[in-house]
C-alpha atoms as a PDB file:
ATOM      1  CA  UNK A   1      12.205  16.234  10.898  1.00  0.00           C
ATOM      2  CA  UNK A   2       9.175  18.695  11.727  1.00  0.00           C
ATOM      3  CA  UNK A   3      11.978  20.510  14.195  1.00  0.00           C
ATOM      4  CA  UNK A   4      14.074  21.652  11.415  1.00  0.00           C
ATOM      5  CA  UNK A   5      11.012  22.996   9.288  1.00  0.00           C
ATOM      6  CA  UNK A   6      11.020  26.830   9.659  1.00  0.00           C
ATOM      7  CA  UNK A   7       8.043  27.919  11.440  1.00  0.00           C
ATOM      8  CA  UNK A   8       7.569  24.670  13.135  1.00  0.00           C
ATOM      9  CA  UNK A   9       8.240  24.108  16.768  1.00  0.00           C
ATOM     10  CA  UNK A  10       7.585  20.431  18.427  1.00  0.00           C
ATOM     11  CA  UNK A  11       7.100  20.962  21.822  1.00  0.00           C
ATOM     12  CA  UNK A  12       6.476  16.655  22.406  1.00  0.00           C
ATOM     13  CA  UNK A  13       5.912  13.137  21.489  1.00  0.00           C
ATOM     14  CA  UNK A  14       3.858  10.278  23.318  1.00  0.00           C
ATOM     15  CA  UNK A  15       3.938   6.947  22.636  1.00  0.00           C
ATOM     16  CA  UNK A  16       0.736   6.064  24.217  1.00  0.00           C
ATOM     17  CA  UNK A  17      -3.389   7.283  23.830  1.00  0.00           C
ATOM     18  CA  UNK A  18      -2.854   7.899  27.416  1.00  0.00           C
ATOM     19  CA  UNK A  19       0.283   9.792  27.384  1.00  0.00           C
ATOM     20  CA  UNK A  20      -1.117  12.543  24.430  1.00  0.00           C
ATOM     21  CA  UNK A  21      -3.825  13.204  26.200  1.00  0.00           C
ATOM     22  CA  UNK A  22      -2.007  14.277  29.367  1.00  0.00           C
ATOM     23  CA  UNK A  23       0.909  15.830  27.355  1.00  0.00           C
ATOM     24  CA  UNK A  24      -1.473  17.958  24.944  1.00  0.00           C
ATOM     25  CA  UNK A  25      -3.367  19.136  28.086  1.00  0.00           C
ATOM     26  CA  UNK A  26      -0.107  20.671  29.511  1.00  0.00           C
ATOM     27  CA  UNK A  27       1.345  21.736  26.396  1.00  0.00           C
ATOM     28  CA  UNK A  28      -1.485  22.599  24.510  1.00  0.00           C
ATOM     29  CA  UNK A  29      -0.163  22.473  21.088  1.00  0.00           C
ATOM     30  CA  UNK A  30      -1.813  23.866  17.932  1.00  0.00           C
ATOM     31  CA  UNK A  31      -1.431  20.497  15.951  1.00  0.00           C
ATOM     32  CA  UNK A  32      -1.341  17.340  16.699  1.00  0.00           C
ATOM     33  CA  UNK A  33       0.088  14.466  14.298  1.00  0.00           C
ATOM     34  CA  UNK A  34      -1.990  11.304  16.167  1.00  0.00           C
ATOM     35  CA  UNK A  35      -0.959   7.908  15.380  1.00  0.00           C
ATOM     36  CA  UNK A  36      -4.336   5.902  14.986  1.00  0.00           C
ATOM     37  CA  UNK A  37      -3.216   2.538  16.284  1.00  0.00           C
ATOM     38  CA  UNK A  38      -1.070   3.971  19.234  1.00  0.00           C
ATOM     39  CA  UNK A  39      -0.782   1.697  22.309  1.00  0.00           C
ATOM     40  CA  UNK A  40      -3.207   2.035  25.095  1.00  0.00           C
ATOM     41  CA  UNK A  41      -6.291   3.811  24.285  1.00  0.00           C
ATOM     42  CA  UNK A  42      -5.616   4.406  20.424  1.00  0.00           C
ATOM     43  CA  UNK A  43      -5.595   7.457  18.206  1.00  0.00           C
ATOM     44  CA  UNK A  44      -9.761   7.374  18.080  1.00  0.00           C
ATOM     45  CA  UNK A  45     -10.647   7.691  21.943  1.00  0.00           C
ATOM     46  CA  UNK A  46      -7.591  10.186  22.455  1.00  0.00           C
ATOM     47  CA  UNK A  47      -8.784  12.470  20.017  1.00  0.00           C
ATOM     48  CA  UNK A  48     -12.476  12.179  21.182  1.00  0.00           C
ATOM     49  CA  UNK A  49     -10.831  12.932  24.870  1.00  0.00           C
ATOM     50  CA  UNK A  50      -8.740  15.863  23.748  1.00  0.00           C
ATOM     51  CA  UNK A  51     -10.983  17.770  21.625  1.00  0.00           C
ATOM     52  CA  UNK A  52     -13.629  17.543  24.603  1.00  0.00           C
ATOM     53  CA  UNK A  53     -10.568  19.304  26.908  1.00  0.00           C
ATOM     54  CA  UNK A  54      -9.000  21.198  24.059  1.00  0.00           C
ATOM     55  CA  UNK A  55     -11.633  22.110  21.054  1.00  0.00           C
ATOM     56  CA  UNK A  56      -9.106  24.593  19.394  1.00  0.00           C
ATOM     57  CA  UNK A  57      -6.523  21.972  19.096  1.00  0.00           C
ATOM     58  CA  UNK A  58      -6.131  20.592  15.689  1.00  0.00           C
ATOM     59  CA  UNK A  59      -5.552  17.159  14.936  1.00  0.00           C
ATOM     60  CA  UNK A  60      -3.893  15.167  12.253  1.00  0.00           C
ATOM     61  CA  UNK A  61      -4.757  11.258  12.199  1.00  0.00           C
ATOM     62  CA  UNK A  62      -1.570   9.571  10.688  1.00  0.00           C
ATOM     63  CA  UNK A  63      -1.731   5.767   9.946  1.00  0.00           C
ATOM     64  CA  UNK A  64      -0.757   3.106   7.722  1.00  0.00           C
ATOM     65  CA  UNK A  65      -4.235   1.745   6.930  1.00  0.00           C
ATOM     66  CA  UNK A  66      -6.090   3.547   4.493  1.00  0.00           C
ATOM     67  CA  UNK A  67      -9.112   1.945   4.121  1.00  0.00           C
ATOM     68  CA  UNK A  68     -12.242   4.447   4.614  1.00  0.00           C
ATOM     69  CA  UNK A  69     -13.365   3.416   8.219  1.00  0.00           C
ATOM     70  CA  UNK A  70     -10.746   5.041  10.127  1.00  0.00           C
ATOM     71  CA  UNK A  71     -11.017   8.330   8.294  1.00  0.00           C
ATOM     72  CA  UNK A  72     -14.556   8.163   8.198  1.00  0.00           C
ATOM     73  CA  UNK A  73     -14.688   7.580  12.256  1.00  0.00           C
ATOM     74  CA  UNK A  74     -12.029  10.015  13.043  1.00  0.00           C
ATOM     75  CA  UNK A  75     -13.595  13.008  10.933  1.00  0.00           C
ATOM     76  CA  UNK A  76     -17.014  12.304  12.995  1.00  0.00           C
ATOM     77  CA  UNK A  77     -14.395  12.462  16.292  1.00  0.00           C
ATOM     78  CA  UNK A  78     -13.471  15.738  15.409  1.00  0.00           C
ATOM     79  CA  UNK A  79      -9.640  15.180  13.603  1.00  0.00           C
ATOM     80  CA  UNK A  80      -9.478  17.680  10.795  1.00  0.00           C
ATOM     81  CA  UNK A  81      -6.999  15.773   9.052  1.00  0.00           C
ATOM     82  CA  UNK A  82      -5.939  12.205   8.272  1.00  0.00           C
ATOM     83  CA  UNK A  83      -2.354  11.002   5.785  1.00  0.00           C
ATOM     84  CA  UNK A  84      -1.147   7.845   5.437  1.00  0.00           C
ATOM     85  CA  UNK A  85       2.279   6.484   7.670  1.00  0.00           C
ATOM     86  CA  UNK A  86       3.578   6.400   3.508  1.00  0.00           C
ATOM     87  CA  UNK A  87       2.890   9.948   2.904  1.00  0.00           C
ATOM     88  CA  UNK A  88       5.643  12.175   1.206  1.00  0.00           C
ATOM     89  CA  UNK A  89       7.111  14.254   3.817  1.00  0.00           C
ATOM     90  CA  UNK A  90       6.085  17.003   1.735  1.00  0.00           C
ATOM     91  CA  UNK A  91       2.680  16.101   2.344  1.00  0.00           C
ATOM     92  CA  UNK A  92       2.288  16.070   6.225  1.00  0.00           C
ATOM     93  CA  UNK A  93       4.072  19.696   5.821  1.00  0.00           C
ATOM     94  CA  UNK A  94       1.157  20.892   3.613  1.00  0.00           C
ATOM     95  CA  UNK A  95      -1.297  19.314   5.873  1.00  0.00           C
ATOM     96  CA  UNK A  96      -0.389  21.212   8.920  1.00  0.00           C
ATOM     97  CA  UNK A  97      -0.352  24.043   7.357  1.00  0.00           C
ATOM     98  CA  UNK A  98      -3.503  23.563   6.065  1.00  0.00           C
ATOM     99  CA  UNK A  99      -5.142  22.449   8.976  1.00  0.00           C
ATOM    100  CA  UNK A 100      -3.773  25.378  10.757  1.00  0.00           C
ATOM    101  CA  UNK A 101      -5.619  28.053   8.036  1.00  0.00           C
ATOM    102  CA  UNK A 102      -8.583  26.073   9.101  1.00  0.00           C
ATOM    103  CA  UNK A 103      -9.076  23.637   5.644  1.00  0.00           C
ATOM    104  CA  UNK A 104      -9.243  19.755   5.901  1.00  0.00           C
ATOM    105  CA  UNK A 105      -7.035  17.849   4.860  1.00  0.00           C
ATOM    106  CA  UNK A 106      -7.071  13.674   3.522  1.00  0.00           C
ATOM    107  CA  UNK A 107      -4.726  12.138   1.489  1.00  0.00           C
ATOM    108  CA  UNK A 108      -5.567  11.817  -1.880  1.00  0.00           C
ATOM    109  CA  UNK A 109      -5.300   7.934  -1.631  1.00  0.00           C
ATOM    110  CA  UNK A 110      -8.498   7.818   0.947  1.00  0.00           C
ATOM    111  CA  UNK A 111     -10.356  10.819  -0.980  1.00  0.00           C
ATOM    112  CA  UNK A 112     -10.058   9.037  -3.639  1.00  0.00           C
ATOM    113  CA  UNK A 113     -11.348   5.389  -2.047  1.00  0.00           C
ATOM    114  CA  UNK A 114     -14.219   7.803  -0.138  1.00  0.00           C
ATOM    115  CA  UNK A 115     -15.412   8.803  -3.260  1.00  0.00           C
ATOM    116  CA  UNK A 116     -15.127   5.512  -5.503  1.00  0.00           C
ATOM    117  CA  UNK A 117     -17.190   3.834  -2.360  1.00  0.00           C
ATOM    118  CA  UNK A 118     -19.755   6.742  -2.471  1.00  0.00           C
ATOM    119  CA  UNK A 119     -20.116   6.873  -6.307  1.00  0.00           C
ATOM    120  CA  UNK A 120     -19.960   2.485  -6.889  1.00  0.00           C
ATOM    121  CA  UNK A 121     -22.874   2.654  -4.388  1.00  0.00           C
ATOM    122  CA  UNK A 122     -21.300   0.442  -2.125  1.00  0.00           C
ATOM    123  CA  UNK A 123     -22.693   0.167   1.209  1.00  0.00           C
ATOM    124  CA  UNK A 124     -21.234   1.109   4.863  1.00  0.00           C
ATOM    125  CA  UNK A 125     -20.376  -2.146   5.420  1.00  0.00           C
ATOM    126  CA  UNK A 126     -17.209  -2.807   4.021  1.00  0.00           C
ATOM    127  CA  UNK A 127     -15.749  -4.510   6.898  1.00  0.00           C
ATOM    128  CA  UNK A 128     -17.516  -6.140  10.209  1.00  0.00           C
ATOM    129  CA  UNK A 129     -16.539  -3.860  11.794  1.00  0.00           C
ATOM    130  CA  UNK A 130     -18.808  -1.447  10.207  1.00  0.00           C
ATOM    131  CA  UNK A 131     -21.179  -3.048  12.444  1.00  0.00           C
ATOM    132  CA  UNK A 132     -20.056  -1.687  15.457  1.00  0.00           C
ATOM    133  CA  UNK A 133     -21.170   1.338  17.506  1.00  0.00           C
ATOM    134  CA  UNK A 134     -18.127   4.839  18.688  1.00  0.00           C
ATOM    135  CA  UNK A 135     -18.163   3.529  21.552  1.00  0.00           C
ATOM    136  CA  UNK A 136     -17.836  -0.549  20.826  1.00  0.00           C
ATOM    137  CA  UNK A 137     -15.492  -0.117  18.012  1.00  0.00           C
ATOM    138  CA  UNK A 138     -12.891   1.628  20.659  1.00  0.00           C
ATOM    139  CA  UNK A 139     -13.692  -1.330  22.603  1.00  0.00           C
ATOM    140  CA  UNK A 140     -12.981  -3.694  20.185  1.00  0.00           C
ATOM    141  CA  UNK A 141      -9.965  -2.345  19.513  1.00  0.00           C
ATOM    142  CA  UNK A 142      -8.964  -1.899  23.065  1.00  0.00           C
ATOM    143  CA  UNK A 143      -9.630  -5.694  23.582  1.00  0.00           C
ATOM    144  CA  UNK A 144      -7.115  -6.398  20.328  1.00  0.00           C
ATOM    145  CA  UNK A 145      -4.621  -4.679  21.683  1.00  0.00           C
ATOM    146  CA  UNK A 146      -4.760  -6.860  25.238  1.00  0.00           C
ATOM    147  CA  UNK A 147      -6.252  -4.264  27.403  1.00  0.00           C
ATOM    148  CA  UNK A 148      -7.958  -5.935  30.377  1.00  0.00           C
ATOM    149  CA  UNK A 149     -12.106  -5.047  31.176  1.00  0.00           C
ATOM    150  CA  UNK A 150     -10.929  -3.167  34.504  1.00  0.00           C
ATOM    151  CA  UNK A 151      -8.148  -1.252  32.188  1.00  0.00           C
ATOM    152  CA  UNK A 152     -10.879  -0.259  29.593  1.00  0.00           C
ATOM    153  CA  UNK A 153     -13.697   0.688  32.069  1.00  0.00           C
ATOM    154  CA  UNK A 154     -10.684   2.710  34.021  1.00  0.00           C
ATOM    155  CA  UNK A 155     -10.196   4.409  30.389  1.00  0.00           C
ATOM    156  CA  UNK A 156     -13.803   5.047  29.435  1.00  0.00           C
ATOM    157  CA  UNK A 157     -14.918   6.136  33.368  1.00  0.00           C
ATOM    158  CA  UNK A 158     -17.420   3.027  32.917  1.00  0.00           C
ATOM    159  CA  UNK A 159     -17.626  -0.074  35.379  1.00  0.00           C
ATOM    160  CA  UNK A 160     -15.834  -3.399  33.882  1.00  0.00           C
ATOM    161  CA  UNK A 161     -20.040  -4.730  33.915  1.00  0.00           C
ATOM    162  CA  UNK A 162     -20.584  -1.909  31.071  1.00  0.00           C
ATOM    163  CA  UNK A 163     -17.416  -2.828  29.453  1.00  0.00           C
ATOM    164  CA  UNK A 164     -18.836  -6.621  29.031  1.00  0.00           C
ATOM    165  CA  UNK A 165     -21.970  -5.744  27.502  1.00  0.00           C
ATOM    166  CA  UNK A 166     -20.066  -3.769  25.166  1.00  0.00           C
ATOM    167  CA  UNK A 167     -17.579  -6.810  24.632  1.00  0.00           C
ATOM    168  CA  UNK A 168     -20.708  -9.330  24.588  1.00  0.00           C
ATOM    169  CA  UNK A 169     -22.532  -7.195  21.624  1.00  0.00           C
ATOM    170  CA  UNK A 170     -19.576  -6.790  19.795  1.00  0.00           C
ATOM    171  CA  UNK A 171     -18.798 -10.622  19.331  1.00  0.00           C
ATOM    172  CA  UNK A 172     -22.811 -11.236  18.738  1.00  0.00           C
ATOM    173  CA  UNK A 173     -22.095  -8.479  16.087  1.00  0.00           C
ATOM    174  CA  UNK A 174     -18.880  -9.727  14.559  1.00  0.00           C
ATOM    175  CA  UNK A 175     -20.262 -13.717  15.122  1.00  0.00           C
ATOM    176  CA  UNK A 176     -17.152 -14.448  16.911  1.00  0.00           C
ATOM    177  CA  UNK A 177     -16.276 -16.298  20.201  1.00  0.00           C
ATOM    178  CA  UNK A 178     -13.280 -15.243  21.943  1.00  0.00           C
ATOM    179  CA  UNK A 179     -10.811 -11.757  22.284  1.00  0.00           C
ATOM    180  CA  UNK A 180      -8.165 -14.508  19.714  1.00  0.00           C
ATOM    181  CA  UNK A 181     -10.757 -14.141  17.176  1.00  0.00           C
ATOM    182  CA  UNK A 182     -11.534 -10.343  17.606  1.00  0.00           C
ATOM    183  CA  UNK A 183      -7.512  -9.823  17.707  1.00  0.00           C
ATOM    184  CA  UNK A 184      -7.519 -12.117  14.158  1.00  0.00           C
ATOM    185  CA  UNK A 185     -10.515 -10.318  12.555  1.00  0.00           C
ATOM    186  CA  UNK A 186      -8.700  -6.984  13.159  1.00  0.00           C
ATOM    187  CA  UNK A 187      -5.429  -8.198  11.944  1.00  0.00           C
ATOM    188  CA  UNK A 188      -7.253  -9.263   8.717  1.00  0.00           C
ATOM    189  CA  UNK A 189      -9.149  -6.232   8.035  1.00  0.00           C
ATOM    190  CA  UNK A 190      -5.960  -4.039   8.660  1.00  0.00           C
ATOM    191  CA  UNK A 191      -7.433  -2.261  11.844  1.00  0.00           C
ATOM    192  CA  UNK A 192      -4.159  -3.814  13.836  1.00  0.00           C
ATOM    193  CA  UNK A 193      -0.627  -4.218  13.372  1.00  0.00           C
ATOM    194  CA  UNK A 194       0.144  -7.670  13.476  1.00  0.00           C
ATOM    195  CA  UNK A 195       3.803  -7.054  15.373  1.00  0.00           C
ATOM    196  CA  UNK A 196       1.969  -5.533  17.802  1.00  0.00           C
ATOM    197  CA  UNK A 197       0.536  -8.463  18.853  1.00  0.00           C
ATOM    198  CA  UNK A 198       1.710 -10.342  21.680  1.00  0.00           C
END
């Protein structure tokens, strides 16, 4: 749809954390529409890679949750912009082109959830996973989505040893057992599409 938009040009998809990274290294686009809970590495660590490679790119985090973690941790990453998977095609068009004048852009449904939770006085805990460090929340995540420790510690240039004590603090953190319960926890607090479990 963004082909036939005048001014627009896709020059490539990915269906994989991996797969942007290497594809927005050789193409270097100007935006980038990134799909949060993409296979492999996820939407988080690929931007985190890409905007170390590529600081000029701008990126778009698109996803269907829209609680106020993901934006919150994605912002922090670097993404400049972040619209819900149910966004009016309207809207992603007004976000690029936002993005690319240099404004942020969030959809109005998680600007207006940011500000409710900053106003009620809530606290940054709204989910478990709250609890969790950059670096062990891609981890956790990782773990959900069947990666192996080797695969992970391959991913994050870390041994699979490092990889364990972040998998070892993250169940002491959650209070959970087992990579089932991690992979149920995330389905329950939206952070994981339940078809894309295996």
């Amino acid at each position: 749809m963004l082909a036939d938009v005048d001014g627009f040009h896709v020059v490539g998809d990915a269906k994989s954390g991996e797969e942007a990274v290497i594809k927005a290294r050789a193409l270097s686009p100007d935006v980038i529409l990134m799909d949060v809970k993409m296979p492999g590495m996820g939407g988080l660590e690929a931007t985190k890679k890409l905007l170390v490679a590529k600081p000029s790119i701008k990126i778009i985090a698109v996803t269907a949750c829209d609680d106020d973690m993901y934006p919150t941790r994605l912002m922090q990453a670097g993404a400049v912009g972040y619209v819900t998977k149910g966004a009016e095609f309207s809207e992603i068009i007004n976000a690029i082109n936002k993005v690319i004048r240099g404004d942020l852009y969030m959809s109005n449904s998680i600007a207006q959830q940011l500000a409710l939770k900053i106003f009620s006085g809530a606290g940054n805990q709204a989910t478990p996973f709250e609890k969790l460090s950059p670096r062990e929340l891609q981890t956790a995540m990782l773990i959900a989505n069947g990666q192996k420790v080797v695969d992970i510690a391959n991913t994050f240039c870390v041994s699979p040893k490092t990889v364990n004590s972040y998998r070892y603090r993250i169940f002491e953190k959650l209070a959970i057992n087992s990579d089932v319960e991690l992979t149920l926890l995330a389905v329950k607090y939206n952070l994981l599409d339940p078809e894309s479990v295996v």
